[in-house]
N, C-alpha and C. Protein backbone atom coordinates (compact mmCIF):
# COMPACT_ATOMS: atom_id res chain seq x y z
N UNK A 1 10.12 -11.09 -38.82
CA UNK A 1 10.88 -10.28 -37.89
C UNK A 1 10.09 -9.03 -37.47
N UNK A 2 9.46 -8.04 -38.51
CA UNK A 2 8.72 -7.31 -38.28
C UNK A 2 7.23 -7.60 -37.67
N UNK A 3 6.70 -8.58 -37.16
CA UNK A 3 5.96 -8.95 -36.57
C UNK A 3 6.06 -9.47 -35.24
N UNK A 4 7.77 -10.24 -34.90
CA UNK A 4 7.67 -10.28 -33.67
C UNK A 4 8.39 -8.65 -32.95
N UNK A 5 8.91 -7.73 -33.75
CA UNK A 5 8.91 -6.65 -32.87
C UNK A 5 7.81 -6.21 -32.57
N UNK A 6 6.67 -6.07 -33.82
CA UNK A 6 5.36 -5.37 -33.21
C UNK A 6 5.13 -5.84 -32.08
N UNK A 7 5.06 -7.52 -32.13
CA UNK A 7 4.41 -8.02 -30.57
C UNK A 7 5.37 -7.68 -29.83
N UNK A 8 6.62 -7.65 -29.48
CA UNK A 8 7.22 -7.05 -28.29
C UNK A 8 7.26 -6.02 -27.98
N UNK A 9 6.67 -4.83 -29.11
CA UNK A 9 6.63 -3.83 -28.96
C UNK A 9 5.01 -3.17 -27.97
N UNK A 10 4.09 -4.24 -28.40
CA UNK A 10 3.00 -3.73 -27.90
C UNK A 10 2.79 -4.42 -26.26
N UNK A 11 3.28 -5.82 -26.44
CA UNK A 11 3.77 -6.25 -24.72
C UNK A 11 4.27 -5.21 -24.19
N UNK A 12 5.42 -4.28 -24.62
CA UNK A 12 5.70 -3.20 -23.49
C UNK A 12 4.87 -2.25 -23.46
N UNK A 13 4.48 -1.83 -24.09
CA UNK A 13 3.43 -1.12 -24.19
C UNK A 13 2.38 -1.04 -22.89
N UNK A 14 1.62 -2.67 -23.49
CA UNK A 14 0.63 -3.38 -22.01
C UNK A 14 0.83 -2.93 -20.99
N UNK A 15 2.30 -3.38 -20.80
CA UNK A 15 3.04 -3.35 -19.27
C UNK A 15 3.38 -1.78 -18.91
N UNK A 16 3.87 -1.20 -19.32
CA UNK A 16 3.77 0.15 -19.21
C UNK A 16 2.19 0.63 -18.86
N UNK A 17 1.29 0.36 -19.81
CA UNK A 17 -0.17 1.08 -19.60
C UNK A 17 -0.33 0.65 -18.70
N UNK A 18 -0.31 -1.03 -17.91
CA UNK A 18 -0.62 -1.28 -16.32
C UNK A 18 0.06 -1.15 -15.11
N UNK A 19 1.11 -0.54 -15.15
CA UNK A 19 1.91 0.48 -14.36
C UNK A 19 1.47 1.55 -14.32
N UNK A 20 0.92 2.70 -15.31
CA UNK A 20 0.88 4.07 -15.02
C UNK A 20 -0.42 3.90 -14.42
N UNK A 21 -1.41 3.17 -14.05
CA UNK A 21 -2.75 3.29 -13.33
C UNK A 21 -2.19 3.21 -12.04
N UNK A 22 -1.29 2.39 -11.61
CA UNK A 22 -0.71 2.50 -9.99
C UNK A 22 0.02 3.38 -9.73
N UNK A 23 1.23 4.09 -10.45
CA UNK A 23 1.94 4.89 -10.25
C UNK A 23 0.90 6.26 -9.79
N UNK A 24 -0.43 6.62 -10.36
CA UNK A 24 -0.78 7.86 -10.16
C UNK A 24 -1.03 8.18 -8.72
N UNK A 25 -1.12 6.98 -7.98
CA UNK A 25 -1.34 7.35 -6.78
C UNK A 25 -0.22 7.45 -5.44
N UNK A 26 0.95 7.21 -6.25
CA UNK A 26 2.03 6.77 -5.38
C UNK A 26 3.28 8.29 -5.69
N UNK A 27 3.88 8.72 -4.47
CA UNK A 27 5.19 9.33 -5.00
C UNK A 27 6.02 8.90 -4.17
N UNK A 28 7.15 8.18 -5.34
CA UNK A 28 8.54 7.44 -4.29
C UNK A 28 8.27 6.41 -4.12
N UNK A 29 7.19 5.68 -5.09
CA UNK A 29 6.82 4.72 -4.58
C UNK A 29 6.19 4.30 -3.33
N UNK A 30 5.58 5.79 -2.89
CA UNK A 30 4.76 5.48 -1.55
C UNK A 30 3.36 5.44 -2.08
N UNK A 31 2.67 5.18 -1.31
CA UNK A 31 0.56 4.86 -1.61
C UNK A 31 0.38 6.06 -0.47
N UNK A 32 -0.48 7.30 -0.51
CA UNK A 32 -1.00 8.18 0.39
C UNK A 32 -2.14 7.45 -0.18
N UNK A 33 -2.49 7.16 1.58
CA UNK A 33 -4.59 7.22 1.69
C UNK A 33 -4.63 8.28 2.87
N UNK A 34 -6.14 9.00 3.13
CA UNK A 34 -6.70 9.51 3.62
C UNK A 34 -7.92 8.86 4.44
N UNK A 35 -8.35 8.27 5.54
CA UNK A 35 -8.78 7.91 5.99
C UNK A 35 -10.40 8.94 6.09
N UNK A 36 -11.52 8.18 6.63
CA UNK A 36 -12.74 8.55 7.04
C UNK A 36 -12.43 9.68 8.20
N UNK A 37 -11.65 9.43 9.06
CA UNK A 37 -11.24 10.33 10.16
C UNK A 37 -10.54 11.63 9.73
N UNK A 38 -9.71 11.67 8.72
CA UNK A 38 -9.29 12.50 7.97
C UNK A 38 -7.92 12.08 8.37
N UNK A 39 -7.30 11.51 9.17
CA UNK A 39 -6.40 11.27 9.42
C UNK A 39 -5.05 10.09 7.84
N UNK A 40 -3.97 10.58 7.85
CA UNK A 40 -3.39 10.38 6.11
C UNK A 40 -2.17 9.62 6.86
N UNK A 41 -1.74 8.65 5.90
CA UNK A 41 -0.46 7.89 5.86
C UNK A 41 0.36 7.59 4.61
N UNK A 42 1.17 7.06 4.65
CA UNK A 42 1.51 6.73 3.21
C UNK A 42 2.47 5.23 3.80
N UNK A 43 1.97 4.58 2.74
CA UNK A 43 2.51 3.48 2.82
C UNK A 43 2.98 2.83 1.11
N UNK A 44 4.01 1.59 1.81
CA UNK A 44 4.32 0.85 0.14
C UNK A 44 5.29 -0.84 0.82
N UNK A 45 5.13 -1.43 -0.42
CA UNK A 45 5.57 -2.77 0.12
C UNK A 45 7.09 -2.88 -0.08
N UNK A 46 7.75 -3.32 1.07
CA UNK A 46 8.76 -3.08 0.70
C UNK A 46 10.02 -4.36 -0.19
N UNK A 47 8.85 -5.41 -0.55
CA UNK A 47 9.24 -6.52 -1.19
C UNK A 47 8.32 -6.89 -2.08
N UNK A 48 8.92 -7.83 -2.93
CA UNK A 48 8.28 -8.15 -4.24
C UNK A 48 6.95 -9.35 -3.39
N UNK A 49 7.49 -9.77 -2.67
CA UNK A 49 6.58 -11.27 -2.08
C UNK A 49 5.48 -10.17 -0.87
N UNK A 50 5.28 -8.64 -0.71
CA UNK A 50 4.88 -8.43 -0.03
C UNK A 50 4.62 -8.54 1.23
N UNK A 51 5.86 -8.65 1.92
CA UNK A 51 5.57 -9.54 3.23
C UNK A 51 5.96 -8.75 4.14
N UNK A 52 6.57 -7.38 3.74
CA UNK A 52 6.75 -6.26 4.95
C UNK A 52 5.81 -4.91 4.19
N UNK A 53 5.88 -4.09 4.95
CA UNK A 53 5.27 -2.73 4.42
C UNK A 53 5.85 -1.68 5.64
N UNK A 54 6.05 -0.72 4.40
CA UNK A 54 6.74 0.73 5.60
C UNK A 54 5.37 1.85 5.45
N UNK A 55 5.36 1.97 6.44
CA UNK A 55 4.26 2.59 7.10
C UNK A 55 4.54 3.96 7.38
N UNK A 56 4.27 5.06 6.96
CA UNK A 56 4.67 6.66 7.88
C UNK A 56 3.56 7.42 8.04
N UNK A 57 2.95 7.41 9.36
CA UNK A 57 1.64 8.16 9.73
C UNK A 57 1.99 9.57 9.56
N UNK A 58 0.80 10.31 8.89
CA UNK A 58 1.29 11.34 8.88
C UNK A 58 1.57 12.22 10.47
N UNK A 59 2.36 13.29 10.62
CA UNK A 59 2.66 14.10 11.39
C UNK A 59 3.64 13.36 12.56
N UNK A 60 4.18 11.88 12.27
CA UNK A 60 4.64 11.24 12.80
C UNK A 60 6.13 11.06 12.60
N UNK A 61 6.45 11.12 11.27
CA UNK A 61 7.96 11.15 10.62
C UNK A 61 8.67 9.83 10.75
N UNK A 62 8.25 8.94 11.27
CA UNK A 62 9.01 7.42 12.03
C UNK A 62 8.47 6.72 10.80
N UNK A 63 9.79 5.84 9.66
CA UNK A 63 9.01 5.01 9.01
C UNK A 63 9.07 3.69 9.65
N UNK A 64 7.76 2.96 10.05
CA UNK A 64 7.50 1.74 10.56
C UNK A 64 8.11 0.84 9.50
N UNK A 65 8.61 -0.61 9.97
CA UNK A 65 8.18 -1.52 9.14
C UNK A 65 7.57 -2.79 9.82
N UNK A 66 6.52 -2.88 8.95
CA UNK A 66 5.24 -4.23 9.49
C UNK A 66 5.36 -5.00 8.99
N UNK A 67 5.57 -6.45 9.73
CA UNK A 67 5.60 -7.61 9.22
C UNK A 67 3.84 -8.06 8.67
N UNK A 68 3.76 -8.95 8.02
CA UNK A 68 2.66 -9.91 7.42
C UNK A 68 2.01 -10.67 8.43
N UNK A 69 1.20 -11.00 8.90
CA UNK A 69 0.67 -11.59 9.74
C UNK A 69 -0.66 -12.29 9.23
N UNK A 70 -0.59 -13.59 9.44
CA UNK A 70 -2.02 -14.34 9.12
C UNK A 70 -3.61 -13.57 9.05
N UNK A 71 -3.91 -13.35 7.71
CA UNK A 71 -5.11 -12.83 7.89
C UNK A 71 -6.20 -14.13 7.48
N UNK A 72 -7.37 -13.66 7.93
CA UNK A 72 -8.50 -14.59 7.02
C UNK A 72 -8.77 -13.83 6.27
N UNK A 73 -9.07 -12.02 5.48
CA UNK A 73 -9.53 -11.66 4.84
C UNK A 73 -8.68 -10.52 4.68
N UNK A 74 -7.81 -9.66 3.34
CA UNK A 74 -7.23 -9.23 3.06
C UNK A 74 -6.02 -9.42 3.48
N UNK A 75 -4.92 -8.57 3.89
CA UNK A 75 -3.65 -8.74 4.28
C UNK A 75 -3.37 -7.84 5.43
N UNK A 76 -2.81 -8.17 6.64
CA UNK A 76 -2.48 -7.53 8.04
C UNK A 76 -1.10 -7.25 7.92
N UNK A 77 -0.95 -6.16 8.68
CA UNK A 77 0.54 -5.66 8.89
C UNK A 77 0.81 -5.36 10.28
N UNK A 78 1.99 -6.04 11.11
CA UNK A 78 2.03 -5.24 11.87
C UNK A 78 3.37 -4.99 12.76
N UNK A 79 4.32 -4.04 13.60
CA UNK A 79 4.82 -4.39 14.09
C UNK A 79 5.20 -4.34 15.42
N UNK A 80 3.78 -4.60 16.06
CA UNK A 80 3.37 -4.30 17.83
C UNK A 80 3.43 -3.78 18.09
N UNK A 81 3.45 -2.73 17.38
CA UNK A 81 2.71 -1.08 18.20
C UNK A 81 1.31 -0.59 17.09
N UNK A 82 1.77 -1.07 15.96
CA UNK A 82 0.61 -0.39 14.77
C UNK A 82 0.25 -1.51 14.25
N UNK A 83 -0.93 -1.38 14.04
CA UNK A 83 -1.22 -2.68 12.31
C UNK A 83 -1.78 -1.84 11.44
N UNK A 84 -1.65 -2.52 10.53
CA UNK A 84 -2.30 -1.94 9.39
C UNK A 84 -3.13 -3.36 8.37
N UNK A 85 -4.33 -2.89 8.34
CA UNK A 85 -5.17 -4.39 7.29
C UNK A 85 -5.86 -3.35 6.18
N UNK A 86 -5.43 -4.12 4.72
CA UNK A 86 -5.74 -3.74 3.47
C UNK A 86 -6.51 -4.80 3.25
N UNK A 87 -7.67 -4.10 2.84
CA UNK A 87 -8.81 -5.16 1.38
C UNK A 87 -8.87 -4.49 0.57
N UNK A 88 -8.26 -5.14 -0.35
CA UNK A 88 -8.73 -4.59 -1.58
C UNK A 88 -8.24 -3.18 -1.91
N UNK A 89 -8.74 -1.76 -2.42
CA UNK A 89 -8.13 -0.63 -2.48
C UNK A 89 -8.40 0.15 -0.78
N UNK A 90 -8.46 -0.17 0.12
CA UNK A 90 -8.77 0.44 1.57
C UNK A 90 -8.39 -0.30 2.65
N UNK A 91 -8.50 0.26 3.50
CA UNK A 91 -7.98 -0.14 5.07
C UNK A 91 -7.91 0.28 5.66
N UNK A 92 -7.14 -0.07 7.50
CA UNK A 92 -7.51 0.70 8.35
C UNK A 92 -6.32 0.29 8.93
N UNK A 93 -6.30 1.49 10.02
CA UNK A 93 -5.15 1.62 10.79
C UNK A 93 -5.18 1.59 12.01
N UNK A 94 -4.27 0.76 13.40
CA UNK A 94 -4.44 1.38 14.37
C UNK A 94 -4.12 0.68 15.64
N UNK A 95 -4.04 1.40 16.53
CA UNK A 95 -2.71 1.27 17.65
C UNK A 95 -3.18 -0.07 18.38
N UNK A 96 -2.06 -1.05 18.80
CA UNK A 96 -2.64 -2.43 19.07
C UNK A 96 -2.80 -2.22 20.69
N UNK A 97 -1.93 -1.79 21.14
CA UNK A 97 -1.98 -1.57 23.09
C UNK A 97 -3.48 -1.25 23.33
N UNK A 98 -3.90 -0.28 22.91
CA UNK A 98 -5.01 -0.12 23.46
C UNK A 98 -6.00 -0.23 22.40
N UNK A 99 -5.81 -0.60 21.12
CA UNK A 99 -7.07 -0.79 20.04
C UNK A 99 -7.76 0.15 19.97
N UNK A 100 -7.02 1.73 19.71
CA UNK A 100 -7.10 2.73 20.01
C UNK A 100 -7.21 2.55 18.02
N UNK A 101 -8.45 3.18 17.41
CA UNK A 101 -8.27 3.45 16.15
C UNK A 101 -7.68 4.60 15.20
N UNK A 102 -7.10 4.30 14.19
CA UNK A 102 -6.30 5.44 13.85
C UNK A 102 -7.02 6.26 12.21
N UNK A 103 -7.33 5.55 11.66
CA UNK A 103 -8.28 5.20 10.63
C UNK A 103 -8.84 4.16 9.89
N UNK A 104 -10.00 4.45 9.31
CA UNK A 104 -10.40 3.18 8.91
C UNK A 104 -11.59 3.58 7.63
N UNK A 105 -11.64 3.10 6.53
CA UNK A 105 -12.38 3.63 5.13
C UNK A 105 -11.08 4.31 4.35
N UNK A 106 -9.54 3.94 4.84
CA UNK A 106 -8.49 4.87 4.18
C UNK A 106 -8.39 4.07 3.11
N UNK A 107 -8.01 5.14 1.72
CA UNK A 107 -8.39 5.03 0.46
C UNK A 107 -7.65 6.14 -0.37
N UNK A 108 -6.71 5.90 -1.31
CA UNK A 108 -6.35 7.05 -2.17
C UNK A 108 -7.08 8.53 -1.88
N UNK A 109 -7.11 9.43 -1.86
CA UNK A 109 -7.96 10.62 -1.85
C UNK A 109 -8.38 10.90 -3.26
């Protein structure tokens, strides 16, 4: 008995320690990156299957939400006015009408 609490005890543990590495970058469960341009957003998924994301550019106040859209390489967001494409810890942002860029190298600060 005292052995399977240890192990359930240190499973939460795990799971806890691989949560607080994501949480440091998030408040409210939002992700702030800072882009190469200097230009900042904050974003977060707003489902477990990742298939929307709310988007709030900074100085903008409007939270978007972007659908999933077929990528070949990382994951695209968009919802015809903005996209947004993540690889990996970075991405870029930016207006589809005119492919007007918004940032791009955005990354935790």
């Amino acid at each position: 008995m005292k052995g399977r609490t240890l192990a359930l005890g240190l499973l939460g543990l795990a799971v806890l320690t691989g949560c607080a590495g994501r949480g440091a970058h998030q408040t409210g469960g939002w992700t702030h990156w800072v882009c190469d341009s200097k230009a900042a957003f904050d974003w977060r998924y707003v489902d477990r299957s990742q298939s929307i994301v709310d988007l709030k550019l900074e100085g903008d106040g409007l939270i978007r939400h972007l659908n999933r859209e077929p990528a070949t390489d990382g994951q695209s967001y968009t919802d015809g006015l903005v996209a947004l494409h993540i690889r990996g810890d970075q991405g870029l942002v930016y207006w589809i009408a005119n492919n007007d860029l918004i940032g791009r190298g955005c990354r935790t600060p």
